[in-house]
Structure formats: structure tokens, C-alpha cells
Protein backbone atom coordinates (compact mmCIF):
# COMPACT_ATOMS: atom_id res chain seq x y z
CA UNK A 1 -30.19 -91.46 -11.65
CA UNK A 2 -32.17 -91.68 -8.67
CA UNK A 3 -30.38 -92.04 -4.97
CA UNK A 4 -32.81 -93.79 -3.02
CA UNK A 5 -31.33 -97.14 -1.94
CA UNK A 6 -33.22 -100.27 -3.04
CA UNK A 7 -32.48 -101.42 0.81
CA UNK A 8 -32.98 -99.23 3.20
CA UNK A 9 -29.53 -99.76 5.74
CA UNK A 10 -30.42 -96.99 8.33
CA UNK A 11 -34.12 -97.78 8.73
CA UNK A 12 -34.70 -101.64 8.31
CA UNK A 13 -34.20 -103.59 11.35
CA UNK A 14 -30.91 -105.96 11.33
CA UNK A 15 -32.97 -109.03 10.89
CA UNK A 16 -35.22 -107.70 7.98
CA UNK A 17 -32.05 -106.27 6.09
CA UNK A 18 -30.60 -109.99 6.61
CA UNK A 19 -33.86 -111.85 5.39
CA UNK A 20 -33.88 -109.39 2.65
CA UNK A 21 -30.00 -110.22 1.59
CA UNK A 22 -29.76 -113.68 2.46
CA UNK A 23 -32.62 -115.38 0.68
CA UNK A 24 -31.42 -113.89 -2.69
CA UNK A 25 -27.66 -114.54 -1.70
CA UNK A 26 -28.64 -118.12 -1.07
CA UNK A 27 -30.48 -118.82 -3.89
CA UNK A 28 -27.79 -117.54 -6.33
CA UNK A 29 -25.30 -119.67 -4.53
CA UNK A 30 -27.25 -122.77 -4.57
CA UNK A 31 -27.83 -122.13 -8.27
CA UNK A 32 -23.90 -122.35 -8.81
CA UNK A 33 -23.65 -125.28 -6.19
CA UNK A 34 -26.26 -126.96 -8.87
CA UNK A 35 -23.94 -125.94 -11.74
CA UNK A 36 -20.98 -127.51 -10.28
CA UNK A 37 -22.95 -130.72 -9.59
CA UNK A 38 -24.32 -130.99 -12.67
CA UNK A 39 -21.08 -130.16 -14.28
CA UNK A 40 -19.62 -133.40 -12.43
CA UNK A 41 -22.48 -135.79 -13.26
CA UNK A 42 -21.86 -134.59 -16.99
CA UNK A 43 -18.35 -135.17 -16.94
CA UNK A 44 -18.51 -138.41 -14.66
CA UNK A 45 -21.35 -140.21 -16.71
CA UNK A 46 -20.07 -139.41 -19.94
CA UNK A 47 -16.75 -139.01 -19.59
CA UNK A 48 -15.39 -141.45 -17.18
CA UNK A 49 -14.07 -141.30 -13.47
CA UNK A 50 -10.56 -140.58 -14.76
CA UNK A 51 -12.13 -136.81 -16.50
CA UNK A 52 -13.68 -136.53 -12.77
CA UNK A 53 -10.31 -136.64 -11.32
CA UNK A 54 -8.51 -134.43 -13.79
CA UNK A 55 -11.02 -131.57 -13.31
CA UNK A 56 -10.05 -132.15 -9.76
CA UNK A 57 -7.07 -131.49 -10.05
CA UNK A 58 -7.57 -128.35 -12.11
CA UNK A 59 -9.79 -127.18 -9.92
CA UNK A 60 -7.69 -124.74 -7.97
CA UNK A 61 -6.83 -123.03 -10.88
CA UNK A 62 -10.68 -121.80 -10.60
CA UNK A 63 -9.67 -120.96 -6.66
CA UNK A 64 -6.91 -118.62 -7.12
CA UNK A 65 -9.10 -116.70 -9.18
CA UNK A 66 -11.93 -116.65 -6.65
CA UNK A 67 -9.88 -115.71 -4.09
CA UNK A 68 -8.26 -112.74 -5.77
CA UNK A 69 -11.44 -111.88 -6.83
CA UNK A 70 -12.95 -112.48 -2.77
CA UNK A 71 -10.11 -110.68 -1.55
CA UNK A 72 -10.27 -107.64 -3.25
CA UNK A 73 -14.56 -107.37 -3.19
CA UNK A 74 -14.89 -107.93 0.44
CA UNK A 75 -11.82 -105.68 1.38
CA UNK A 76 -13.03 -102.70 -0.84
CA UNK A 77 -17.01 -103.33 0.05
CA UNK A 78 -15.96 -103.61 3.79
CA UNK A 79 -14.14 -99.87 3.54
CA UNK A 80 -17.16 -98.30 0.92
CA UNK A 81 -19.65 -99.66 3.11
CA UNK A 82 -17.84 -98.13 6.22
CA UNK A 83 -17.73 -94.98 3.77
CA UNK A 84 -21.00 -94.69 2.67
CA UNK A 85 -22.46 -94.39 6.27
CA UNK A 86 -20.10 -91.58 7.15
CA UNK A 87 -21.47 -89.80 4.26
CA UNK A 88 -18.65 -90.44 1.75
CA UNK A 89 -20.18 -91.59 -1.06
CA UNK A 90 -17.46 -90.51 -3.72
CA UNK A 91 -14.47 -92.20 -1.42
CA UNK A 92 -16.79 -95.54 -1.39
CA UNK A 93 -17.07 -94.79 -5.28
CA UNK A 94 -13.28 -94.69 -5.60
CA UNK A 95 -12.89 -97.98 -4.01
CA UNK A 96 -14.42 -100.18 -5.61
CA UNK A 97 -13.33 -98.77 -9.17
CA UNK A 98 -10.11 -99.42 -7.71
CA UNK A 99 -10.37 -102.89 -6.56
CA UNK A 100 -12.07 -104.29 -9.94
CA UNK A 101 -9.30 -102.95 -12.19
CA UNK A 102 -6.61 -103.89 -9.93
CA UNK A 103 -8.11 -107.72 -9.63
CA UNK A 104 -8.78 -107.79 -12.99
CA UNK A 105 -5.06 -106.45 -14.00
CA UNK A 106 -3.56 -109.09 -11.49
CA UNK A 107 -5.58 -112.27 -12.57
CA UNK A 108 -4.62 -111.73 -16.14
CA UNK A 109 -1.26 -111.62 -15.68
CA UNK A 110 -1.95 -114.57 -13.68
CA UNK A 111 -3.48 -116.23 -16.72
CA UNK A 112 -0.82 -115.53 -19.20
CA UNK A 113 1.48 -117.63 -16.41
CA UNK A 114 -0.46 -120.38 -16.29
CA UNK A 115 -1.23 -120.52 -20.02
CA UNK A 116 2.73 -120.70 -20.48
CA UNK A 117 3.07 -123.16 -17.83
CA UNK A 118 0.83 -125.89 -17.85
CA UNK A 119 2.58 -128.97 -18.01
CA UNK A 120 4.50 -127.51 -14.49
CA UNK A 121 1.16 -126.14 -13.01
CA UNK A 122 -0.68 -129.67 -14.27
CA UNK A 123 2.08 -131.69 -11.79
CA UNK A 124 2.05 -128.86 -9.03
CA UNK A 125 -1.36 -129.67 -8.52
CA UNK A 126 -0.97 -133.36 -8.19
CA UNK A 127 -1.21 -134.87 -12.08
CA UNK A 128 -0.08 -138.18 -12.70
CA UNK A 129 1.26 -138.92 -16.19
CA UNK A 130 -2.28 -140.72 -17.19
CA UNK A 131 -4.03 -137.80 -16.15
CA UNK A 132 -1.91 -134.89 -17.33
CA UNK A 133 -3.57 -134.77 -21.41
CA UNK A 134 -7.05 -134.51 -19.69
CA UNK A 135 -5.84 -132.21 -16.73
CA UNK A 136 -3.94 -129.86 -19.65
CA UNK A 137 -7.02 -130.02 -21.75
CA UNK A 138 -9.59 -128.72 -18.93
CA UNK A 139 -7.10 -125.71 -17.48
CA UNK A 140 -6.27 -124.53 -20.85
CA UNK A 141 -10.16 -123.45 -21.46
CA UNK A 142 -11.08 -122.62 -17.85
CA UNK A 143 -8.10 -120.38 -17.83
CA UNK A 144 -8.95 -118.30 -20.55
CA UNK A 145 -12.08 -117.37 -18.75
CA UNK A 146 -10.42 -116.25 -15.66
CA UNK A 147 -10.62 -112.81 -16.11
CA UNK A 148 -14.42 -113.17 -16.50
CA UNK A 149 -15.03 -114.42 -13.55
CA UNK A 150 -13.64 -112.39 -11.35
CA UNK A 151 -15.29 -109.54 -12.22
CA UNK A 152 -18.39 -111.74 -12.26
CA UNK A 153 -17.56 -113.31 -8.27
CA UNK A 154 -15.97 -109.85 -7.33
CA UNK A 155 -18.51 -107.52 -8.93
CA UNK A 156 -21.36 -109.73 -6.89
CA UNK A 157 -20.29 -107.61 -3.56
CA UNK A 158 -20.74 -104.29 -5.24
CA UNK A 159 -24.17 -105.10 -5.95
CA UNK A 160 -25.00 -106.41 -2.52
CA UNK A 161 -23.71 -103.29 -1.42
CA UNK A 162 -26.06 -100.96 -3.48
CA UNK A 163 -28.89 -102.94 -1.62
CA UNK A 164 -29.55 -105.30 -4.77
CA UNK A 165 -29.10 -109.04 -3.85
CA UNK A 166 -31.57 -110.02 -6.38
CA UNK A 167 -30.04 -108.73 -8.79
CA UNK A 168 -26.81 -110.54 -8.13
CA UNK A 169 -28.89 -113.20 -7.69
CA UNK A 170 -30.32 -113.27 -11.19
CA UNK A 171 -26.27 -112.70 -12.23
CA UNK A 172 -25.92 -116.48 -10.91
CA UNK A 173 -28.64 -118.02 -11.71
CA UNK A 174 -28.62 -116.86 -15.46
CA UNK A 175 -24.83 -118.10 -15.37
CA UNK A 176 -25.55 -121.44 -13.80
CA UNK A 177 -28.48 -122.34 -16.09
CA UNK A 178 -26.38 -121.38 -18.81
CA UNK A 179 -23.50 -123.38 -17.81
CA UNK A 180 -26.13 -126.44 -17.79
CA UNK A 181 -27.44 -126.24 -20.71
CA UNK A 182 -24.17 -125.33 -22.27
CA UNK A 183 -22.24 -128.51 -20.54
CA UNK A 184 -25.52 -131.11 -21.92
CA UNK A 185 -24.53 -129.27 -25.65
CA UNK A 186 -21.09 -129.69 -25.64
CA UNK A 187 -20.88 -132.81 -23.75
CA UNK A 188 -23.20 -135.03 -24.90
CA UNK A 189 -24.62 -134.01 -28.54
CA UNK A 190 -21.16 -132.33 -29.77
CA UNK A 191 -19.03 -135.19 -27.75
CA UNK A 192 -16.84 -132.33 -26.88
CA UNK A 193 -15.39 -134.23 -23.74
CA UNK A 194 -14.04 -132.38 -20.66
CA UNK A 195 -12.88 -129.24 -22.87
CA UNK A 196 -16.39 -128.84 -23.47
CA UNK A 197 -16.91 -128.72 -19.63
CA UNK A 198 -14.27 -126.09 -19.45
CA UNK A 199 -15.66 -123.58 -22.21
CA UNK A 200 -19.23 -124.00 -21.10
CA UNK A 201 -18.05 -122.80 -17.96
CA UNK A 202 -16.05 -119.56 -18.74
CA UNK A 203 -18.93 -118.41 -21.45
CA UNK A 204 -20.95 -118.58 -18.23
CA UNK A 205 -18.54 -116.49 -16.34
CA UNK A 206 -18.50 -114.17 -19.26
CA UNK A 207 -22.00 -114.00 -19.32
CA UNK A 208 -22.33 -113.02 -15.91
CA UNK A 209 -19.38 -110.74 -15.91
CA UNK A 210 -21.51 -108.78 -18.47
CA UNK A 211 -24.72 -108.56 -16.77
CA UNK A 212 -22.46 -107.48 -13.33
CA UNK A 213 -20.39 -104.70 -15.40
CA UNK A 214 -24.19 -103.24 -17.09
CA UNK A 215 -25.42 -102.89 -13.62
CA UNK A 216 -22.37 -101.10 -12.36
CA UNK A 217 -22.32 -98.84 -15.18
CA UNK A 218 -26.43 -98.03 -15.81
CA UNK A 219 -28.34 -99.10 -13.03
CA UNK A 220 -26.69 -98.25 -9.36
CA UNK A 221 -28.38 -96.19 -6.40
CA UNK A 222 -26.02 -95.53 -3.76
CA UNK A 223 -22.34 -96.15 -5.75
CA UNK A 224 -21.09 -96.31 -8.95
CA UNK A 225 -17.91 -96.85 -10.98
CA UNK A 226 -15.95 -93.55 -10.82
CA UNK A 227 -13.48 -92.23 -13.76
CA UNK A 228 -9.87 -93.52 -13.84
CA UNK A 229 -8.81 -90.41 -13.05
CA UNK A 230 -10.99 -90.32 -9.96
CA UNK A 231 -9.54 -93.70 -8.90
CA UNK A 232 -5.96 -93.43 -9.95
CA UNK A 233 -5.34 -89.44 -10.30
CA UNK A 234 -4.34 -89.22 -6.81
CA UNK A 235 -0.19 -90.18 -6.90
CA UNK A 236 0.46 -92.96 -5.31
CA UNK A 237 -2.24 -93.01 -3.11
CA UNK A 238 -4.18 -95.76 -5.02
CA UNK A 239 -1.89 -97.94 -3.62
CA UNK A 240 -2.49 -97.29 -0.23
CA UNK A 241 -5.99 -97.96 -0.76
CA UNK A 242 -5.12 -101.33 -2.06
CA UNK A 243 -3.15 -102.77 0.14
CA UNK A 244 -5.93 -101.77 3.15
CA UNK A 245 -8.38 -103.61 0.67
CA UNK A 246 -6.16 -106.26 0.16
CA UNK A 247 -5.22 -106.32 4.12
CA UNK A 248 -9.15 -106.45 4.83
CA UNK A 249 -9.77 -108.97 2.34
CA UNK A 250 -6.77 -111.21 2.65
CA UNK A 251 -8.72 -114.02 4.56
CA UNK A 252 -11.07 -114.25 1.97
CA UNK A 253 -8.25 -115.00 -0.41
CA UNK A 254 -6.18 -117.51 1.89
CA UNK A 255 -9.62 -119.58 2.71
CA UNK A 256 -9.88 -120.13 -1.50
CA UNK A 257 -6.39 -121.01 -1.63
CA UNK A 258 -7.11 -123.15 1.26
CA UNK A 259 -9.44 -124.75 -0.94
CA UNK A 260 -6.95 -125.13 -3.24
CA UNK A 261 -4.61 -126.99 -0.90
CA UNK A 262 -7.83 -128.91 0.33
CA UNK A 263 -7.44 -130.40 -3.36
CA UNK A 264 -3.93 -130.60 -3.99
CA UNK A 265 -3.09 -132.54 -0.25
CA UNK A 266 -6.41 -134.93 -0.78
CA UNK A 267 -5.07 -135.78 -4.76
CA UNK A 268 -1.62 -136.46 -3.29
CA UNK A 269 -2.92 -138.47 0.26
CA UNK A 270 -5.85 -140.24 -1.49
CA UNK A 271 -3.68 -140.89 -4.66
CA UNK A 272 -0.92 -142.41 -2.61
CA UNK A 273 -3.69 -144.63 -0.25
CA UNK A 274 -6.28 -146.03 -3.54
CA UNK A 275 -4.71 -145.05 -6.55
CA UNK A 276 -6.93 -143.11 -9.40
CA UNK A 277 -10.05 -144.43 -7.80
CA UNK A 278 -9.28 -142.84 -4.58
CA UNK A 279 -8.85 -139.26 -6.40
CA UNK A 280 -11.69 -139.89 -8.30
CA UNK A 281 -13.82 -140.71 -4.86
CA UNK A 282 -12.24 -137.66 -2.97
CA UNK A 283 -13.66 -135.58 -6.19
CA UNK A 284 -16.77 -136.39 -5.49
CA UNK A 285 -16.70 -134.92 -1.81
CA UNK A 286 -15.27 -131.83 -3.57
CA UNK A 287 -17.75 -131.63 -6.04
CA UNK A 288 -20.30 -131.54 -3.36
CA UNK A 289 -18.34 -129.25 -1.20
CA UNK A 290 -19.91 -125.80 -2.73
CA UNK A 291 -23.09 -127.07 -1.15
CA UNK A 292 -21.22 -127.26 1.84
CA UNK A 293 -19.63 -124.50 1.60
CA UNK A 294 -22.94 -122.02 0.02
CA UNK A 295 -24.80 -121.87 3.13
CA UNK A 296 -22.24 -120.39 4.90
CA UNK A 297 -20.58 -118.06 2.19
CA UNK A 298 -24.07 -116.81 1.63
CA UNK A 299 -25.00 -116.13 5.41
CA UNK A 300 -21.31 -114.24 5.92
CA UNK A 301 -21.73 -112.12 2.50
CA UNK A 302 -25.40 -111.42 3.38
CA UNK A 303 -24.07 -110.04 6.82
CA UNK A 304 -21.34 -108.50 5.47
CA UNK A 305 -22.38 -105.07 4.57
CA UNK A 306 -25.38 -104.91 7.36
CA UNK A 307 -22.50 -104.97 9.96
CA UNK A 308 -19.65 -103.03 8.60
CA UNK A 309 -22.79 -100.13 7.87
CA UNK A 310 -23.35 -100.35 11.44
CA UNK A 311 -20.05 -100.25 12.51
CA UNK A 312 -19.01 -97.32 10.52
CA UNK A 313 -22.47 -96.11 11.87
CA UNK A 314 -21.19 -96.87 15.47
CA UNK A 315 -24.31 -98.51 15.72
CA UNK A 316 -22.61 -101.45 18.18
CA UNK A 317 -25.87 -103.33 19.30
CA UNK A 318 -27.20 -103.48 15.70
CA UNK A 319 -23.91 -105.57 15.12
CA UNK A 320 -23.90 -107.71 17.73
CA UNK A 321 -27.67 -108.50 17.36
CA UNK A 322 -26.70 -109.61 13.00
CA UNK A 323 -23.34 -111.31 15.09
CA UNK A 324 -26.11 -113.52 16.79
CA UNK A 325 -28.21 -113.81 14.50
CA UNK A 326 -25.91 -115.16 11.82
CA UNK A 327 -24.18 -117.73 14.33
CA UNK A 328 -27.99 -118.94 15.13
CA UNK A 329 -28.84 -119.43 11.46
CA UNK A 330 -25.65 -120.97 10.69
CA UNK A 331 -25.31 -124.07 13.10
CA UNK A 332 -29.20 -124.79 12.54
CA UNK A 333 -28.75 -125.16 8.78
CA UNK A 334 -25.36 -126.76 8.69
CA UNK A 335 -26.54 -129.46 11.36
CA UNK A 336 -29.61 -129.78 9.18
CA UNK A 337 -27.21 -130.89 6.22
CA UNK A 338 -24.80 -132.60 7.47
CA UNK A 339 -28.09 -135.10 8.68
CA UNK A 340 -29.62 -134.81 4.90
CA UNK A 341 -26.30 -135.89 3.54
CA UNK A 342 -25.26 -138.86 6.14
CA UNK A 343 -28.70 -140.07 5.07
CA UNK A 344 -28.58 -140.12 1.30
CA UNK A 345 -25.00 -140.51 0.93
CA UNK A 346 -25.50 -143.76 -1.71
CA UNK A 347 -28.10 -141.52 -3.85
CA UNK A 348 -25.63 -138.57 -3.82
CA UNK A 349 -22.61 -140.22 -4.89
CA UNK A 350 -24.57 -142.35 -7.87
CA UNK A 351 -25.52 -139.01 -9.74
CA UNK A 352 -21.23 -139.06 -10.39
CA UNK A 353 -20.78 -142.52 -10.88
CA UNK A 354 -22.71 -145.20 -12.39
CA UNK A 355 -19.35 -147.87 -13.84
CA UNK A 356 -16.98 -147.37 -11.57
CA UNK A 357 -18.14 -149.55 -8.34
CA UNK A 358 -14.37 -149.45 -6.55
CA UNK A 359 -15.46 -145.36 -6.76
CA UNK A 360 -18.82 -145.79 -5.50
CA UNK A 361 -17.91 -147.48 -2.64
CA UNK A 362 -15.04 -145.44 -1.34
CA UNK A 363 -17.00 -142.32 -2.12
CA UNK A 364 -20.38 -144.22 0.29
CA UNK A 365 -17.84 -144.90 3.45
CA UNK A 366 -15.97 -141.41 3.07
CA UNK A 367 -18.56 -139.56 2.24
CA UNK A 368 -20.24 -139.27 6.11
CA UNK A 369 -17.22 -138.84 7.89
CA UNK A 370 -16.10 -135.79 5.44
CA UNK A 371 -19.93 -134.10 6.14
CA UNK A 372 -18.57 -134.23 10.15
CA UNK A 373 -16.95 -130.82 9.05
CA UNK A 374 -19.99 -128.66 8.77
CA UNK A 375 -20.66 -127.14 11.90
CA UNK A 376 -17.19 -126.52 12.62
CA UNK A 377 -17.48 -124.76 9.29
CA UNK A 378 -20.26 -122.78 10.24
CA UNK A 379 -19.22 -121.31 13.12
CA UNK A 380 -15.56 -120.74 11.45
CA UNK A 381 -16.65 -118.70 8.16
CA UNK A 382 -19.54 -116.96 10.14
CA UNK A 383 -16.77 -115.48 12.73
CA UNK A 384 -14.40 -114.80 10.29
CA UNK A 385 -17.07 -112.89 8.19
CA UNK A 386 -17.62 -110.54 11.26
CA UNK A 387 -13.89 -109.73 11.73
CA UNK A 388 -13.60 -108.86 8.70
CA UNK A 389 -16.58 -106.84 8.63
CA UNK A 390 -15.71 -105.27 11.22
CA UNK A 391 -11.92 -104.52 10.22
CA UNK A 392 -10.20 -106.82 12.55
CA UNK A 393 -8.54 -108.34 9.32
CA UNK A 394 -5.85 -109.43 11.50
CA UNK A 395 -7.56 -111.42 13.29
CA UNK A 396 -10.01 -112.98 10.55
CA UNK A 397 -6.66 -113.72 8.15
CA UNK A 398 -4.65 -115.59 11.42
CA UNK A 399 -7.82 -117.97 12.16
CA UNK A 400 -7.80 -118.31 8.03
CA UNK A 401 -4.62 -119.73 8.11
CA UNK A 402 -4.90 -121.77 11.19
CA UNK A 403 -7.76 -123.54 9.30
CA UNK A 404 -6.70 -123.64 6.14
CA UNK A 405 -2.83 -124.00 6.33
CA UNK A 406 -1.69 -124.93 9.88
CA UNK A 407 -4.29 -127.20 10.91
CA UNK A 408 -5.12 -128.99 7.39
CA UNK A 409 -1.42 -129.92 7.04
CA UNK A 410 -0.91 -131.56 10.35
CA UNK A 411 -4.55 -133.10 9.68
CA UNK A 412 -3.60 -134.91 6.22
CA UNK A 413 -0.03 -135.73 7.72
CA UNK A 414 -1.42 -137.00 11.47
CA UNK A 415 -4.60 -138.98 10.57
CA UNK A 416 -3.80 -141.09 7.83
CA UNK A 417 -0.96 -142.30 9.74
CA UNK A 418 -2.97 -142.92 12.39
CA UNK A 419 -6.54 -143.92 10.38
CA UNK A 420 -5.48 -145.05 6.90
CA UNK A 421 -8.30 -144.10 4.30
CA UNK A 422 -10.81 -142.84 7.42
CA UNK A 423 -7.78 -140.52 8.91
CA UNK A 424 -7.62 -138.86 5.28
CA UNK A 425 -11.30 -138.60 5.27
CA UNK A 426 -11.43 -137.07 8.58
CA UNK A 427 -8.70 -134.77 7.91
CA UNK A 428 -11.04 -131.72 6.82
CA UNK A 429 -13.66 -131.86 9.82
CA UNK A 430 -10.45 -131.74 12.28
CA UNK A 431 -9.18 -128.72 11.04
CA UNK A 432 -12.13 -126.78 10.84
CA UNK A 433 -13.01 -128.41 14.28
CA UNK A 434 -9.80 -127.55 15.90
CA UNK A 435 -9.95 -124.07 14.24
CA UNK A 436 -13.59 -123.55 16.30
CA UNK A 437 -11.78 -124.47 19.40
CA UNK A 438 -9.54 -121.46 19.17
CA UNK A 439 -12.12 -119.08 18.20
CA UNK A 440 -14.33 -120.45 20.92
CA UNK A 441 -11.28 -120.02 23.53
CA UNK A 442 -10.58 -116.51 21.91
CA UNK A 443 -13.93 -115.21 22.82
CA UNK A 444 -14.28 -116.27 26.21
CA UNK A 445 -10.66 -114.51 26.66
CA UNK A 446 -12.41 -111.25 24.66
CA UNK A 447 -15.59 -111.56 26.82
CA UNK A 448 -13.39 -112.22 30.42
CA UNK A 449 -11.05 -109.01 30.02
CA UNK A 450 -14.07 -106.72 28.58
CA UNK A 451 -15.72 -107.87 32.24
CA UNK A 452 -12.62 -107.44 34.36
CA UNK A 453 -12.29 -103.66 32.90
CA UNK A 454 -16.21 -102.73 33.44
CA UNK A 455 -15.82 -103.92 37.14
């Protein structure tokens, strides 16, 4: 099998390696953004606003999975990466063998405890007794499909990293368009309700966890899956490699559980202010939140491998020119969306509701003030991408959980108190916001010291 990388990480300039990964990146993301969307206009217009809300409430179900999965593929392509431009391509091999069979070994067993547990899990997650049939019905099916997609969401680094972003690309965009045409089947002709919505999706996941896994196997240039004795015939020293991975890529998994408490707090806080409705409007903002969220995934994980190449390269102004770079494309695009979506908030939230006017117009009033968060956003995930590219894990996993945990709590607790229904709205945007205020006051500290020790 030939060695020649399909991206050339020594020779292409920063930017060109980033055009090269992002554009790809992005437009597999946006496919699954599409797929979620469409997923929710299904469900919404055929099923009812109550389905919305259950789905909802399953949702981080989907997140814990995404986050083991993040955790594990940026940790392990962070070290390979590193690896691979020290000339250690069989250490970089060994790693990310190990981190797919570990992840996959740890969200089955995750599985099986949901599967036994879902009445508990249904009511941990905020369920009400009218939703729980509909919330137990969706998790049942998604579950089963967990293990699929994390080697599908995990696997997508890998192939970033042997300098094939279109390839992943085509892994999501096969998997979204199947999940569409899968959810119009099942929903509408075969009246399969919201279960249907939850098979389509993990035969999508399985579908792309297939085409990832054939790659890996047949069609890699610079790594490839090594032999379990490779990864495991070493004592115990497979362990120590996964807890650096994990230590690397523990941000990535605390922001998807942060996600996942993003759901659970706005179910219980929107729940307690308007009732089903209000859940069923705060879905809505959720639903559109992987557009939100894409741009900035897809900038991070397109940057991702260029700088931790160049850092293991010791190639320091390469990294700070991609650091610039991606902070520059960030901001511009999520100011650019944020406008787009203030603007055609009332078209937006009709593609989920079409009967349900106490929805619509909670969802029309909320629905600007939530988009406040996505510059803060921007500037968070893109910063956090580079520490952990550049393995300051520490550092990316305490900002993680300053934005996620520490600063979303006291949001959803202070605001509503203080705002009602706009307070709960806002709560989002002020964590994120006050999370860019410490990373802003963090690097001027950096940048003052570094001068004080070069004069």
C-alpha cells in the first residue's frame, strides 16, 4: 500500500492544509446539522410537539456517546499526529487501535446500562409521566446503535489524520442522506412514529461506521489499524496510553456532556416556567444548535492535526499562524449566523411546528436571544481546540468545565430568577460569554509574563 500522504503536512502551507481540511470537514458537518433538522421537522409535523420534546429529552443519551467517542479520537489523533512527525509511525499506529477498541468496549457496556435502566435514565433526564412512553420508546432504538456511532464520530479523526477529509466527508454525508430518506420511510409511509426516528438514525450510524472501519482497514496512507497484539501485547502499558488519550481528550468529552446538561437544566427550567410547550420550544433551539455548533467543531477538528503536526514538528510559527487563522475564520462566520438567524427566526422555527401556536411563539421571542451565544462560542471551542492540540489538556478541560458546568449552572439558576422566560433563554450565551472573558484575561496574563521574561 502506497505511503505517500493524500495531504502533504510538511510541505503545504498552514492555510492551504486548512482550506484543504476545512471545506470537506464543513460540509460533512452541515450534512448531519441537515439530518438533525430534518429529523425534527419529521418528528414535529407528523408526530406532534409532545414527540419533539421527548426526543429532547433523550437526546443526551446520543451525547455521552459522542463524547466518549470525541474524547478518545482527539486524545489518540493529538498523540499519533505528534508521533507521526517524529517519525513514529508504528507508535501513532498503536494509538489509535487502542483508542477505538477501548471506546467501543466502554460505550457498550454503557448501552447494556441504559437498556436495563430506562425508566430511571427516562426521569434523570427530565421526563414527565406524559412523556416517559414516547421518551422510553426513542432511547430504546437510539441506544442500540450506540456502539455504531462511535466508531463512526470517533473513526472520523483517524481519517482526517491520514490527510483524507473527503473521505470522512462522504462518511457523513452518505449517513445523513440516509438518515433522511430513512426518517420520510418510516415516518410518514410506514407511520412508524418516533421509534422510526430512532432506528433510521442508528442504521445511519451503522452505515457510516462501516464505510469508516473499510477505510481503516484497506485504504490508509500514513496509519493503519495495528494487530491486538501490537496494541495490547505490551503489559500494562496500554493503559498508560489511555489514560494520556483520555487526559488529552477529556474536554472534548465534558463539552458533549455539557451538552447534555444544556438539555437536561433547559427541560427542567423551561418545564417548570411554560409547561410541555416550553420544552417543546427550548427543543427547537436545540435542534438547531448543531448548526450552531458545526462551524466551529469543523474549524477546531480541521485545525486539529495541522497544529499538533507542527508542534511535534517544533514548527512554533506554523502554529501560531493556523492559531490566527482559525480565531479569524471563526468570529467572521459565527457573527455572520447569528445575523442570518435573528433575521429568519419565524421561517426557522415553522419548519418544526405548524399546530402548536403557544410553541411557535415562545420558540420566535427565544429564539434571538439564544443565537447571542455564538461568538462567545467561537472563540471558546476554537481556543480550546488549540490547547488541546497542543497538549495543554489541562488547560482546555478547566475552561470546558467553566463553560459547560460552572458557568451554565449559575446561568440557569441566576437569570431566570432575575429574567423569567428571557433569563432562561439567555442562560447559554452568558456562559459561553463569561467563559471568553477568562480565556481573554488568561492570554493577556500568558502574553504579559512571556514579555516580562524576554526583557
Amino acid at each position: 500500500m502506497s505511503t505517500s500522504p493524500v495531504l502533504d503536512f510538511d510541505r503545504m502551507s498552514p492555510g492551504r492544509l486548512f482550506t484543504k481540511m476545512f471545506f470537506p470537514t464543513l460540509l460533512g458537518m452541515f450534512s448531519g446539522s441537515v439530518m438533525n433538522i430534518t429529523d425534527g421537522m419529521f418528528v414535529g409535523q407528523r408526530v406532534g410537539s409532545d414527540a419533539l420534546a421527548a426526543i429532547n429529552i433523550a437526546a443526551p443519551v446520543f451525547m455521552l456517546v459522542t463524547g466518549i467517542a470525541l474524547m478518545f479520537g482527539i486524545g489518540a489523533s493529538v498523540r499519533a499526529s505528534i508521533s507521526l512527525a517524529q517519525g513514529r509511525t508504528e507508535e501513532a499506529n498503536r494509538e489509535i487501535t487502542t483508542s477505538l477498541l477501548v471506546a467501543v468496549a466502554v460505550v457498550t457496556l454503557l448501552s447494556a446500562i441504559i437498556l436495563l435502566n430506562l425508566d430511571t435514565m427516562a426521569y434523570l433526564f427530565g421526563s414527565t409521566d406524559r412523556l416517559l412512553p414516547l421518551v422510553k420508546e426513542y432511547m430504546l432504538w437510539v441506544t442500540v446503535g450506540m456502539p455504531a456511532s462511535c466508531v463512526m464520530f470517533g473513526g472520523m479523526f483517524f481519517v482526517r489524520l491520514d490527510g483524507a477529509p473527503k473521505f470522512a466527508m462522504w462518511c457523513e454525508i452518505i449517513g445523513a442522506g440516509l438518515n433522511i430518506l430513512l426518517d420520510y420511510i418510516f415516518i410518514y409511509p410506514l407511520n412508524m412514529g418516533i421509534m422510526g426516528a430512532a432506528i433510521a438514525s442508528s442504521l445511519s450510524c451503522l452505515v457510516g461506521a462501516l464505510l469508516i472501519m473499510g477505510y481503516l482497514v484497506f485504504f490508509t496512507k500514513r496509519i493503519q489499524l495495528c494487530s491486538l497484539r501490537a496494541a495490547f501485547g505490551r503489559g500494562v502499558r496500554w493503559l498508560q496510553t489511555t489514560w494520556l488519550q483520555v487526559k488529552l481528550g477529556l474536554s472534548g468529552f465534558l463539552g458533549e456532556v455539557a451538552i447534555s446538561l444544556m438539555l437536561v437544566l433547559g427541560n427542567y427550567v423551561f418545564g417548570s416556567l411554560l409547561g410541555e410547550s416550553g420544552v417543546a420550544a427550548y427543543s427547537i433551539a436545540c435542534y438547531c444548535s448543531p448548526l450552531f455548533f458545526m462551524i466551529n467543531n469543523a474549524i477546531a477538528q480541521s485545525a486539529q492535526p495541522i497544529i499538533s503536526y507542527d508542534y511535534g514538528a517544533r514548527r512554533w510559527e506554523r502554529v501560531r499562524h493556523t492559531l490566527r487563522l482559525v480565531l479569524t475564520v471563526a468570529i467572521v462566520c459565527s457573527v455572520a449566523m447569528t445575523t442570518l438567524i435573528i433575521l429568519l427566526t419565524d421561517p426557522l422555527v415553522g419548519l418544526f411546528v405548524k399546530d402548536d401556536p403557544t410553541t411557535h411563539v415562545l420558540a420566535v421571542k427565544g429564539m434571538p436571544l439564544f443565537a447571542i451565544v455564538l461568538p462567545f462560542l467561537a472563540i471558546n471551542v476554537s481556543m480550546i481546540g488549540y490547547f488541546q492540540s497542543v497538549k495543554r489538556g489541562t488547560w482546555a478541560t478547566i475552561f470546558t468545565a467553566l463553560r459547560g458546568y460552572i458557568f451554565l449552572l449559575l446561568s440557569f439558576v441566576v437569570l431566570p430568577i432575575l429574567w423569567n422566560v428571557s433569563g432562561a433563554w439567555l442562560a447559554i450565551p452568558a456562559a459561553e460569554g463569561l467563559t471568553t472573558l477568562c480565556i481573554v484575561l488568561f492570554a493577556c496574563f500568558r502574553i504579559s509574563r512571556r514579555s516580562r521574561h524576554k526583557s
